[in-house]
PDB file of N, CA and C in Angstrom:
ATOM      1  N   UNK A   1      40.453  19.228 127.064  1.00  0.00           N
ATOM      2  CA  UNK A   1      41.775  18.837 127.503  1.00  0.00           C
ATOM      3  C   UNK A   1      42.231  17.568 126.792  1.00  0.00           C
ATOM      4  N   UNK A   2      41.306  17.054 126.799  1.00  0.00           N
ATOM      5  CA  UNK A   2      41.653  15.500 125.666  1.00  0.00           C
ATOM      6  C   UNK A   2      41.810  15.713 124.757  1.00  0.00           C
ATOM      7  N   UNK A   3      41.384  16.871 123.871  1.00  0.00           N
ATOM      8  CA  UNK A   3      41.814  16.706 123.042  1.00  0.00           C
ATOM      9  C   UNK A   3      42.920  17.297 122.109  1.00  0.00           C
ATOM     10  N   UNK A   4      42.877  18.444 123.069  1.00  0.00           N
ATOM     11  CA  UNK A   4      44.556  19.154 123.058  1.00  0.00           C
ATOM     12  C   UNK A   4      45.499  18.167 123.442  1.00  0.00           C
ATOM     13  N   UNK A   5      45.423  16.778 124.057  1.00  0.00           N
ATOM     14  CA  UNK A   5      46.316  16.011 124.551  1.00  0.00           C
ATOM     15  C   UNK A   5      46.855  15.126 122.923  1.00  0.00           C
ATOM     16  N   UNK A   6      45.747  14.573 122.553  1.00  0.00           N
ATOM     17  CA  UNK A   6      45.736  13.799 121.271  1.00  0.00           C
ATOM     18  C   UNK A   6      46.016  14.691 120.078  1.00  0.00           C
ATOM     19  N   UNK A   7      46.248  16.213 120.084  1.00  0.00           N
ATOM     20  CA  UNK A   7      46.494  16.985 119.199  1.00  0.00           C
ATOM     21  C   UNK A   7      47.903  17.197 119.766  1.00  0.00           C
ATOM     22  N   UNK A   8      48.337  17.333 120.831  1.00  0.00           N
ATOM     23  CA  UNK A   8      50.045  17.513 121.259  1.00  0.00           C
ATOM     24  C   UNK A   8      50.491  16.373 120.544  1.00  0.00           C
ATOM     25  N   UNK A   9      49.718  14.954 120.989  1.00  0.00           N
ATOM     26  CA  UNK A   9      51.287  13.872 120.805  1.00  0.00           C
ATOM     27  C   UNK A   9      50.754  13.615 119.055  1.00  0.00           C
ATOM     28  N   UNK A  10      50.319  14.157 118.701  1.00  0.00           N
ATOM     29  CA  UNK A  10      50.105  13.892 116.961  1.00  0.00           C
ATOM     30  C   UNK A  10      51.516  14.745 116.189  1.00  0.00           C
ATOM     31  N   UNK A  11      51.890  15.913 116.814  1.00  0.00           N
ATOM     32  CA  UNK A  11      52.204  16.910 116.592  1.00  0.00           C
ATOM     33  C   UNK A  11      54.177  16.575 116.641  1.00  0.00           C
ATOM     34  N   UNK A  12      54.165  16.112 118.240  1.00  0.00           N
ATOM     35  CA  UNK A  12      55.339  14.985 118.524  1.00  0.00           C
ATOM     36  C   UNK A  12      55.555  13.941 117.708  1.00  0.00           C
ATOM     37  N   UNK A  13      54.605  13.288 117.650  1.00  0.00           N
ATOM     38  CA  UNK A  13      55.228  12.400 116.716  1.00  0.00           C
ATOM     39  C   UNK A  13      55.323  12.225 115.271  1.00  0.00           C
ATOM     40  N   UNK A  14      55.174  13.368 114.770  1.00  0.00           N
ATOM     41  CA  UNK A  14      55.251  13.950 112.881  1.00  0.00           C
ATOM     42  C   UNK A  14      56.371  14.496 113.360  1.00  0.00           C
ATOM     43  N   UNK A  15      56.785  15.057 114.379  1.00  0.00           N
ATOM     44  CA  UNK A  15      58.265  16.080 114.330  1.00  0.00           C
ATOM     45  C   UNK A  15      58.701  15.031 114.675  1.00  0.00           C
ATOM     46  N   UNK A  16      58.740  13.897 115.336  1.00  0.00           N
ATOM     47  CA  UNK A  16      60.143  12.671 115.158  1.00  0.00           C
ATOM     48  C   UNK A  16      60.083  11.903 113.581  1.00  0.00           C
ATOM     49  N   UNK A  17      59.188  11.783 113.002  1.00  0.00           N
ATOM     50  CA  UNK A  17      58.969  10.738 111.964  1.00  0.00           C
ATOM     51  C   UNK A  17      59.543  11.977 111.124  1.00  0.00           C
ATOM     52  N   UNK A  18      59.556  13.235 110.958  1.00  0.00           N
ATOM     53  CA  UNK A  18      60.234  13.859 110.015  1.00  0.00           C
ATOM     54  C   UNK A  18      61.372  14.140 110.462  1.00  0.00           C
ATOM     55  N   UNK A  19      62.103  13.796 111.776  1.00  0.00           N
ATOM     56  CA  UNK A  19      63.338  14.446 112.189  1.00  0.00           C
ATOM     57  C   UNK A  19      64.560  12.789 111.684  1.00  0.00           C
ATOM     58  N   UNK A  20      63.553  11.734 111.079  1.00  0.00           N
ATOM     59  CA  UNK A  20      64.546  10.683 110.378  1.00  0.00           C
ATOM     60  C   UNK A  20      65.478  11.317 109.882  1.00  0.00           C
ATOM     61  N   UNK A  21      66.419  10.065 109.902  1.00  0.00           N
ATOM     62  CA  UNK A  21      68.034  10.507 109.114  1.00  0.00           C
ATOM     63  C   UNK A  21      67.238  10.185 107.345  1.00  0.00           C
ATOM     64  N   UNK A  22      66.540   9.357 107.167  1.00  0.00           N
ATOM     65  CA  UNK A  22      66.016   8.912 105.688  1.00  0.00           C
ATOM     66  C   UNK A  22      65.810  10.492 105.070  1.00  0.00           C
ATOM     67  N   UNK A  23      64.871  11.186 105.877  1.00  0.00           N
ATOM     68  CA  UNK A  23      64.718  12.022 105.485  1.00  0.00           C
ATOM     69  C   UNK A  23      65.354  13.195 104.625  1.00  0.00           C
ATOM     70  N   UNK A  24      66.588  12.955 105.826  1.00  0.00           N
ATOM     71  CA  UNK A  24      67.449  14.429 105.410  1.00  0.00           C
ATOM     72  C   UNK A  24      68.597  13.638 104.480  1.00  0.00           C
ATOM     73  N   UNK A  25      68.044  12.847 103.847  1.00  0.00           N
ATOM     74  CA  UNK A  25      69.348  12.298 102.936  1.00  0.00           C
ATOM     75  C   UNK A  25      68.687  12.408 101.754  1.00  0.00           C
ATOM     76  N   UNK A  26      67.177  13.264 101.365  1.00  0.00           N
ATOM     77  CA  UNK A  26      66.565  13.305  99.953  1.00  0.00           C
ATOM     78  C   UNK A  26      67.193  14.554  98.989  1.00  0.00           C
ATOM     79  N   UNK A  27      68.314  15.207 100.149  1.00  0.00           N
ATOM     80  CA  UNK A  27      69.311  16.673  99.279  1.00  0.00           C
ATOM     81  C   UNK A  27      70.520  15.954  99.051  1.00  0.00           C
ATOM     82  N   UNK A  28      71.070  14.816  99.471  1.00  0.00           N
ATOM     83  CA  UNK A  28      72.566  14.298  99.564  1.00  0.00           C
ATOM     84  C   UNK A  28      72.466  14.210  98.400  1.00  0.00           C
ATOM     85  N   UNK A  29      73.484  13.929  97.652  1.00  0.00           N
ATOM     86  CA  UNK A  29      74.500  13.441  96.039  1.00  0.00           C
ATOM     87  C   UNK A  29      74.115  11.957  96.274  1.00  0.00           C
ATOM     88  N   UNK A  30      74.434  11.622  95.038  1.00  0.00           N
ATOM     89  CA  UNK A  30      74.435   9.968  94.898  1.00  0.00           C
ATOM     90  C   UNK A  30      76.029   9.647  93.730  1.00  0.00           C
ATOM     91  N   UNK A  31      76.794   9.708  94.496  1.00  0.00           N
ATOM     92  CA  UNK A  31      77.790   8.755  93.560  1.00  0.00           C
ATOM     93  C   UNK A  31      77.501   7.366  92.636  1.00  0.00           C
ATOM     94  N   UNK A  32      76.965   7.362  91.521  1.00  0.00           N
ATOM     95  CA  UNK A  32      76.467   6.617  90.689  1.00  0.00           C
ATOM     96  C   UNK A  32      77.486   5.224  90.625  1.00  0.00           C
ATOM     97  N   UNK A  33      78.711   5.643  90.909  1.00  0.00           N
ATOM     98  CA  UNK A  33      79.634   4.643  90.508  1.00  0.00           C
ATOM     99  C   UNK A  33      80.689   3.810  91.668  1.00  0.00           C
ATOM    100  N   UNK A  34      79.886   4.649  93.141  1.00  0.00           N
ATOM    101  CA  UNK A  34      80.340   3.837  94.197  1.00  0.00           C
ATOM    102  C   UNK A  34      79.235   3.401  94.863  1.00  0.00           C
ATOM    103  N   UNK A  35      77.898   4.045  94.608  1.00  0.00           N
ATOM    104  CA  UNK A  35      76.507   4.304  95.752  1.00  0.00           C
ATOM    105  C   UNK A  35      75.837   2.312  95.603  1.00  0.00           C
ATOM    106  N   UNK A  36      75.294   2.170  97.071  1.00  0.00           N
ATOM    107  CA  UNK A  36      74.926   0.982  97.385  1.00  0.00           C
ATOM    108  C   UNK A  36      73.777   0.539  96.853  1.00  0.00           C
ATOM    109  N   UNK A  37      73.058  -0.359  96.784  1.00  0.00           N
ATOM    110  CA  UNK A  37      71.317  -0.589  96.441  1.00  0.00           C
ATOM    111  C   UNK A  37      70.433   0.569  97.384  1.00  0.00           C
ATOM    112  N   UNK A  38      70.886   0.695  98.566  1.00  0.00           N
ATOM    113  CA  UNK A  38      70.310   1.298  99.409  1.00  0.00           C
ATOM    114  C   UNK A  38      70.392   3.180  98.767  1.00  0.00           C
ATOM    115  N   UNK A  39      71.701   3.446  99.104  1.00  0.00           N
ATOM    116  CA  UNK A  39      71.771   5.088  98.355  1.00  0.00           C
ATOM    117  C   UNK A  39      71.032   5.459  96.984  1.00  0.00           C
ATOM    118  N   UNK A  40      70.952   4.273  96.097  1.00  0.00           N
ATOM    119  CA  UNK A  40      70.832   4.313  94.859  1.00  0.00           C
ATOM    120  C   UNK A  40      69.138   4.542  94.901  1.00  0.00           C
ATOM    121  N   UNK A  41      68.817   4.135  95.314  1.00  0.00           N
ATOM    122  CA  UNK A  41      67.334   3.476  95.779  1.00  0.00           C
ATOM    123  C   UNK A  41      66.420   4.881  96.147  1.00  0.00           C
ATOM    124  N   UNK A  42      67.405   5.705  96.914  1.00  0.00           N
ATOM    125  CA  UNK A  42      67.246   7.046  97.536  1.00  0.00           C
ATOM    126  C   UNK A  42      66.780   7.687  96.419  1.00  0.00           C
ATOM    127  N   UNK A  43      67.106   7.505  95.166  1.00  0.00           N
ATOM    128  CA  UNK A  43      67.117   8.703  94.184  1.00  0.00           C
ATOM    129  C   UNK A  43      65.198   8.121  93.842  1.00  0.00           C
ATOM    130  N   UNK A  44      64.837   9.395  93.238  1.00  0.00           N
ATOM    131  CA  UNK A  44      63.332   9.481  92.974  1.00  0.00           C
ATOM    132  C   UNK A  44      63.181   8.373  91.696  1.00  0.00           C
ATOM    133  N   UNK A  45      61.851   7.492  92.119  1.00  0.00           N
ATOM    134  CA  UNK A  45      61.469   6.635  91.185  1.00  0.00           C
ATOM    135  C   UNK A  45      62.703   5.442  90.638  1.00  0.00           C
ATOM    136  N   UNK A  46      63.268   5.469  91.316  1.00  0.00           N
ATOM    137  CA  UNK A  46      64.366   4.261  91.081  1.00  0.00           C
ATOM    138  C   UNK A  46      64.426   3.217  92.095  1.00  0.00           C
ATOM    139  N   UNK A  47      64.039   1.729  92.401  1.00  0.00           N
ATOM    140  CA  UNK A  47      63.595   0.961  93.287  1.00  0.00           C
ATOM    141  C   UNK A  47      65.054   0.349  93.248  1.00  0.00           C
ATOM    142  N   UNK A  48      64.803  -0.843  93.973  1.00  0.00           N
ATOM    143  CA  UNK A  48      65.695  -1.704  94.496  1.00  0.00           C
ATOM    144  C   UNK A  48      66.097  -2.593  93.148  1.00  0.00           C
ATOM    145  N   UNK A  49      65.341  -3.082  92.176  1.00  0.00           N
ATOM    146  CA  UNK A  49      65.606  -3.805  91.180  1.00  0.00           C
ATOM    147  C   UNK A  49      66.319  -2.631  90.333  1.00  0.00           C
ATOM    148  N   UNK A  50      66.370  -1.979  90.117  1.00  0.00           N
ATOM    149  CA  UNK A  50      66.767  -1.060  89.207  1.00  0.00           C
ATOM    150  C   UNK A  50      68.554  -0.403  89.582  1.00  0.00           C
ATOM    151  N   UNK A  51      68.081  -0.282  90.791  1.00  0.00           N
ATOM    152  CA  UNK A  51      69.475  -0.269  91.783  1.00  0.00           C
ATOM    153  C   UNK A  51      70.440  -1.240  91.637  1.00  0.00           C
ATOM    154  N   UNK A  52      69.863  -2.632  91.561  1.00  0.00           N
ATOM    155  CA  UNK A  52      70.698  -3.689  90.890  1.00  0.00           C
ATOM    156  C   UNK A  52      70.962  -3.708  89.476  1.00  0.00           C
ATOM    157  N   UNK A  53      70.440  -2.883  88.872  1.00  0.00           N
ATOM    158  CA  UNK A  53      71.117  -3.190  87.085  1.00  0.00           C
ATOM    159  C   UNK A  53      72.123  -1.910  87.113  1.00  0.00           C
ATOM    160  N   UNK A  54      71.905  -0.602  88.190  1.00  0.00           N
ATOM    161  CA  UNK A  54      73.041  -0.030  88.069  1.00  0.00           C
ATOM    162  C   UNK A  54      74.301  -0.683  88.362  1.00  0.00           C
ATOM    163  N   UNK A  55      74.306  -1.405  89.666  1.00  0.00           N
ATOM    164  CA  UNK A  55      75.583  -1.698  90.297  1.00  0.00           C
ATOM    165  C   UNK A  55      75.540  -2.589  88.617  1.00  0.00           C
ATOM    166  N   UNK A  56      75.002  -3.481  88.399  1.00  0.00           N
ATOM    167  CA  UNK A  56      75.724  -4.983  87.471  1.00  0.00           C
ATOM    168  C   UNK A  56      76.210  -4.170  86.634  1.00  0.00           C
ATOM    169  N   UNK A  57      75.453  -2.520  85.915  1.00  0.00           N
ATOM    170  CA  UNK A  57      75.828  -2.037  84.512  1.00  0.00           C
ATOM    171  C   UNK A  57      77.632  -1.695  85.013  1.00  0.00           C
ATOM    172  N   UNK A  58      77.780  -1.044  85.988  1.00  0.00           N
ATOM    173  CA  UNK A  58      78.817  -0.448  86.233  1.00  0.00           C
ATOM    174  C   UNK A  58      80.236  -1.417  86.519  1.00  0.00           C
ATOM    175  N   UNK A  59      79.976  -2.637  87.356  1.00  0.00           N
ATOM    176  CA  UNK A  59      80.645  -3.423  87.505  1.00  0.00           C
ATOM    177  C   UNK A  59      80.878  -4.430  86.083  1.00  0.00           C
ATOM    178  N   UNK A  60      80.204  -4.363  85.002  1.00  0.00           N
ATOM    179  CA  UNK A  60      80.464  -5.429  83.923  1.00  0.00           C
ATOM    180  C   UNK A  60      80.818  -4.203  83.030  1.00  0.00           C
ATOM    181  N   UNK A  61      80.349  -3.238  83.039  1.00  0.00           N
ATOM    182  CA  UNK A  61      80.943  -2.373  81.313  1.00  0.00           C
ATOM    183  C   UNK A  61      82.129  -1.262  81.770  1.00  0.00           C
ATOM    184  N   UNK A  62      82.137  -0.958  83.437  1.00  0.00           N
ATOM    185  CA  UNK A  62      82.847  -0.164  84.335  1.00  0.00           C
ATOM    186  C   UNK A  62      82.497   1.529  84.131  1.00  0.00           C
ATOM    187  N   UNK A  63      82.938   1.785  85.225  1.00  0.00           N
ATOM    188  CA  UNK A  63      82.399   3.080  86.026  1.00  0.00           C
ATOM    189  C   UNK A  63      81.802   4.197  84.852  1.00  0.00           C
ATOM    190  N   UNK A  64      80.753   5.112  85.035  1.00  0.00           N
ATOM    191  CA  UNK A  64      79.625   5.907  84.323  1.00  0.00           C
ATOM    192  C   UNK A  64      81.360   7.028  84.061  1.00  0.00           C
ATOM    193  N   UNK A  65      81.326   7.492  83.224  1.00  0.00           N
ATOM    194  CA  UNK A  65      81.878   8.545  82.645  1.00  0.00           C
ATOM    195  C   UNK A  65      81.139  10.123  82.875  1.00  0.00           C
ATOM    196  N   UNK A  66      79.947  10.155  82.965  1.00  0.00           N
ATOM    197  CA  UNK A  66      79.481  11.357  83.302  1.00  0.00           C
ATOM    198  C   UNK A  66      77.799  10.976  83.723  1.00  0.00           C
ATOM    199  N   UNK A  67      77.682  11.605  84.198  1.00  0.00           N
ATOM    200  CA  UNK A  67      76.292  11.571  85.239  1.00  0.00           C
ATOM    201  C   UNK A  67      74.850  10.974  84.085  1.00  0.00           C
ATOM    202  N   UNK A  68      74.871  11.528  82.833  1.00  0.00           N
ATOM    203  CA  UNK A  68      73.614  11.308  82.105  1.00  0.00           C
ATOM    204  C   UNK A  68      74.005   9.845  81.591  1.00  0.00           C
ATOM    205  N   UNK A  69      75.648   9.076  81.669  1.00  0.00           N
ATOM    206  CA  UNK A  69      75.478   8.052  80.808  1.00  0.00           C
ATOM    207  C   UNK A  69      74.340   7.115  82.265  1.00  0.00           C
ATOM    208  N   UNK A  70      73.941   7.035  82.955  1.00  0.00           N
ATOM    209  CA  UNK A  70      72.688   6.043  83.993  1.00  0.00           C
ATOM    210  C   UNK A  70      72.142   5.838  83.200  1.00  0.00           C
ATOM    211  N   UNK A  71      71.420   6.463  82.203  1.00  0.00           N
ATOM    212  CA  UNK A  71      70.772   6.427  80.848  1.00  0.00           C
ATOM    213  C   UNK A  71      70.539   5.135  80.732  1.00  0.00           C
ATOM    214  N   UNK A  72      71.790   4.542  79.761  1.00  0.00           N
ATOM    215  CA  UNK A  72      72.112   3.645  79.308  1.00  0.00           C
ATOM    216  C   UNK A  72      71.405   2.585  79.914  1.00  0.00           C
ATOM    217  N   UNK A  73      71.643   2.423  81.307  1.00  0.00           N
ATOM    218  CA  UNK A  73      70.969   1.453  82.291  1.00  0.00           C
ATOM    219  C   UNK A  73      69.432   1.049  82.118  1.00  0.00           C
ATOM    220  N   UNK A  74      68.827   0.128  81.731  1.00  0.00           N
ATOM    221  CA  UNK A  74      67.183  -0.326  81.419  1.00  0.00           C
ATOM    222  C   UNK A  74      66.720  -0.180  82.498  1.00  0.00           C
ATOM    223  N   UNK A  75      65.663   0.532  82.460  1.00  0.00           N
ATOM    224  CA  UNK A  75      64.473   1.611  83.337  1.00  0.00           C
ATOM    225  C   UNK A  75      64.829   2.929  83.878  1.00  0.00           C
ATOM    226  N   UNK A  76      66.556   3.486  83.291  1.00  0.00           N
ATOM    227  CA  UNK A  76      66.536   5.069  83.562  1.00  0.00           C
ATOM    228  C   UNK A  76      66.191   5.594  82.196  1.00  0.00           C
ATOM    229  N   UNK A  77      64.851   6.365  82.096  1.00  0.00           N
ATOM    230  CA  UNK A  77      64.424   7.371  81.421  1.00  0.00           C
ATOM    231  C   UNK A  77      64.839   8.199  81.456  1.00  0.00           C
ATOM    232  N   UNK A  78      64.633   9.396  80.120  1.00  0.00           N
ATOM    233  CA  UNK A  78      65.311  10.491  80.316  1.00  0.00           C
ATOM    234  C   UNK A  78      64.477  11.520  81.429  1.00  0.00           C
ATOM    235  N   UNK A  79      63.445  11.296  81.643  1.00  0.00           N
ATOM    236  CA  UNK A  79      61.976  11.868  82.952  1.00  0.00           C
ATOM    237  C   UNK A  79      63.088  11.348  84.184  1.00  0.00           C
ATOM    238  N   UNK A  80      63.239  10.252  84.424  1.00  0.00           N
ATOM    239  CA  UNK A  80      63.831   9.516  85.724  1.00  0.00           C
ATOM    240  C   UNK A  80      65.132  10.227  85.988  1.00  0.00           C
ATOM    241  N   UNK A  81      66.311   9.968  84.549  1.00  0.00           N
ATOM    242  CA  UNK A  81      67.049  10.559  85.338  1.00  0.00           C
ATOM    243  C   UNK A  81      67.253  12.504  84.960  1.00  0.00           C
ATOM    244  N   UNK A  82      66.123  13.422  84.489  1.00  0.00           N
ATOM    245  CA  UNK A  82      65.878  14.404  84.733  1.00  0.00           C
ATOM    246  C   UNK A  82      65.240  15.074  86.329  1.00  0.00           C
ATOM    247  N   UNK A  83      64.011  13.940  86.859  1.00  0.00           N
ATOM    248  CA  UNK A  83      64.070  14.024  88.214  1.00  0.00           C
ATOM    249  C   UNK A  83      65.044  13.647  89.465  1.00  0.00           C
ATOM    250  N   UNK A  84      66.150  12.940  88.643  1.00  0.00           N
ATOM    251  CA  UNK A  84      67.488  13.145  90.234  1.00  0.00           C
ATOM    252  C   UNK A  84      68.801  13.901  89.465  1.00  0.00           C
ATOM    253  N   UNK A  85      68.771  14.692  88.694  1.00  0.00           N
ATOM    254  CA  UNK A  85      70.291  15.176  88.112  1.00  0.00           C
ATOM    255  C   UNK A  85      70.670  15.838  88.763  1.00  0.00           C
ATOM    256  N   UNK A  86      70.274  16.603  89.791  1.00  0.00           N
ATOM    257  CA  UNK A  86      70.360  17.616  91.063  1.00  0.00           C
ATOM    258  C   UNK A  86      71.579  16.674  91.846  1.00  0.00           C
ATOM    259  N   UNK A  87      70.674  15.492  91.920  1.00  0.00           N
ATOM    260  CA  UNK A  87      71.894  14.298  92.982  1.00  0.00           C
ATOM    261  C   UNK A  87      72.622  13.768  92.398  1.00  0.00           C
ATOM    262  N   UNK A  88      72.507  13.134  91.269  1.00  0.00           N
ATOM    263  CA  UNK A  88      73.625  12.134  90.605  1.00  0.00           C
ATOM    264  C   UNK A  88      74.714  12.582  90.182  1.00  0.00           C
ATOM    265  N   UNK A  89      75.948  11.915  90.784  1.00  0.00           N
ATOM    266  CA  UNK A  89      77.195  12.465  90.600  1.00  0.00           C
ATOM    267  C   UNK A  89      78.345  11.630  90.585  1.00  0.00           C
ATOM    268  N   UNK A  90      79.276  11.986  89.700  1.00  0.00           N
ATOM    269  CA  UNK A  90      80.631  11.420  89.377  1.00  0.00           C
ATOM    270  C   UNK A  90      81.829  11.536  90.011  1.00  0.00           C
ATOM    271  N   UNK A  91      82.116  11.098  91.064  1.00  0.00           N
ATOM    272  CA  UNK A  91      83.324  11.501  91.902  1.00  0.00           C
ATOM    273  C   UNK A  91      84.686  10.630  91.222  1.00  0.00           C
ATOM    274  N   UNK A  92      85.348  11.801  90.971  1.00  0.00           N
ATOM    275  CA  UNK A  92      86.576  11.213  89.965  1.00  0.00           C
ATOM    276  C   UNK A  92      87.784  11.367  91.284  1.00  0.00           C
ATOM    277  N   UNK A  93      88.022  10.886  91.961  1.00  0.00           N
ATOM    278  CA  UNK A  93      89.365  11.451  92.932  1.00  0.00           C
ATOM    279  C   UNK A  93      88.731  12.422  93.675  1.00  0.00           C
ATOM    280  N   UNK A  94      89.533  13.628  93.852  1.00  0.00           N
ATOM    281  CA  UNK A  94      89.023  14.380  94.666  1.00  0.00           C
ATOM    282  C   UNK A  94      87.887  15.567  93.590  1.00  0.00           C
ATOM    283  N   UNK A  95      87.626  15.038  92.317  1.00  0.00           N
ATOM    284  CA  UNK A  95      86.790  15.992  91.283  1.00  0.00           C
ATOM    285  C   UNK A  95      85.530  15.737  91.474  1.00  0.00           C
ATOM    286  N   UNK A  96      84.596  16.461  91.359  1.00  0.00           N
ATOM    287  CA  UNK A  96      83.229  16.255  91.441  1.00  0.00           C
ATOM    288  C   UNK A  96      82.763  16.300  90.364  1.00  0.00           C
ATOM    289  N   UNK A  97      81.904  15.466  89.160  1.00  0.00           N
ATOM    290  CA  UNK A  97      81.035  15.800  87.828  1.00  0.00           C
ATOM    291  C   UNK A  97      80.058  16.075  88.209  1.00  0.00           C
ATOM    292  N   UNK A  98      78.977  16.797  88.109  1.00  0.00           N
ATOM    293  CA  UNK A  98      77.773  17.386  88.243  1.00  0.00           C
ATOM    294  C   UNK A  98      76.879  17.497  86.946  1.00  0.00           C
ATOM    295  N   UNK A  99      75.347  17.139  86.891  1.00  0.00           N
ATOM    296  CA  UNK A  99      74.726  16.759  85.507  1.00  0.00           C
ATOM    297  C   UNK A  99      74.061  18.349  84.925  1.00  0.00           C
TER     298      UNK A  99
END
């Protein structure tokens, strides 16, 4: 009985730790040219420092033209941004660019 007890709440509490909102935001888009440190951060293998040379690239040379120029940005590889092109995206008005 004990240990069906310690096997229930193991079970409970992986279905709350996976029922996070973090979670279900690893399918969302990332608007490259509005997205925060935080959204940016979301995308695979891209940290918080890196998140900051997007916003500075975008705010000093202005907004990405199409999803692969992130490139440009020092520490997106073409591996890096081949593992988020699924998410990274160009919202022009009401247009969507897709990579």
């Amino acid at each position: 009985m004990k240990r069906f007890t310690i096997v229930a709440c193991t079970v409970i509490a992986l279905m709350f730790a996976f029922s996070d909102s973090s979670f279900a935001s690893v399918d969302k888009t990332v608007n490259i040219n509005t997205a925060s440190i935080k959204e940016l951060s979301s995308l695979k293998r891209i940290g918080e420092k890196v998140s900051q040379r997007i916003i500075h690239y975008r705010e000093s040379v202005g907004p990405f033209e199409k999803p692969d120029d992130i490139k440009k940005v020092k520490g997106i590889s073409d591996k890096i941004f081949e593992l988020n092109k699924e998410r990274i995206v160009i919202k022009d008005g009401a247009v969507e660019k897709k990579s």
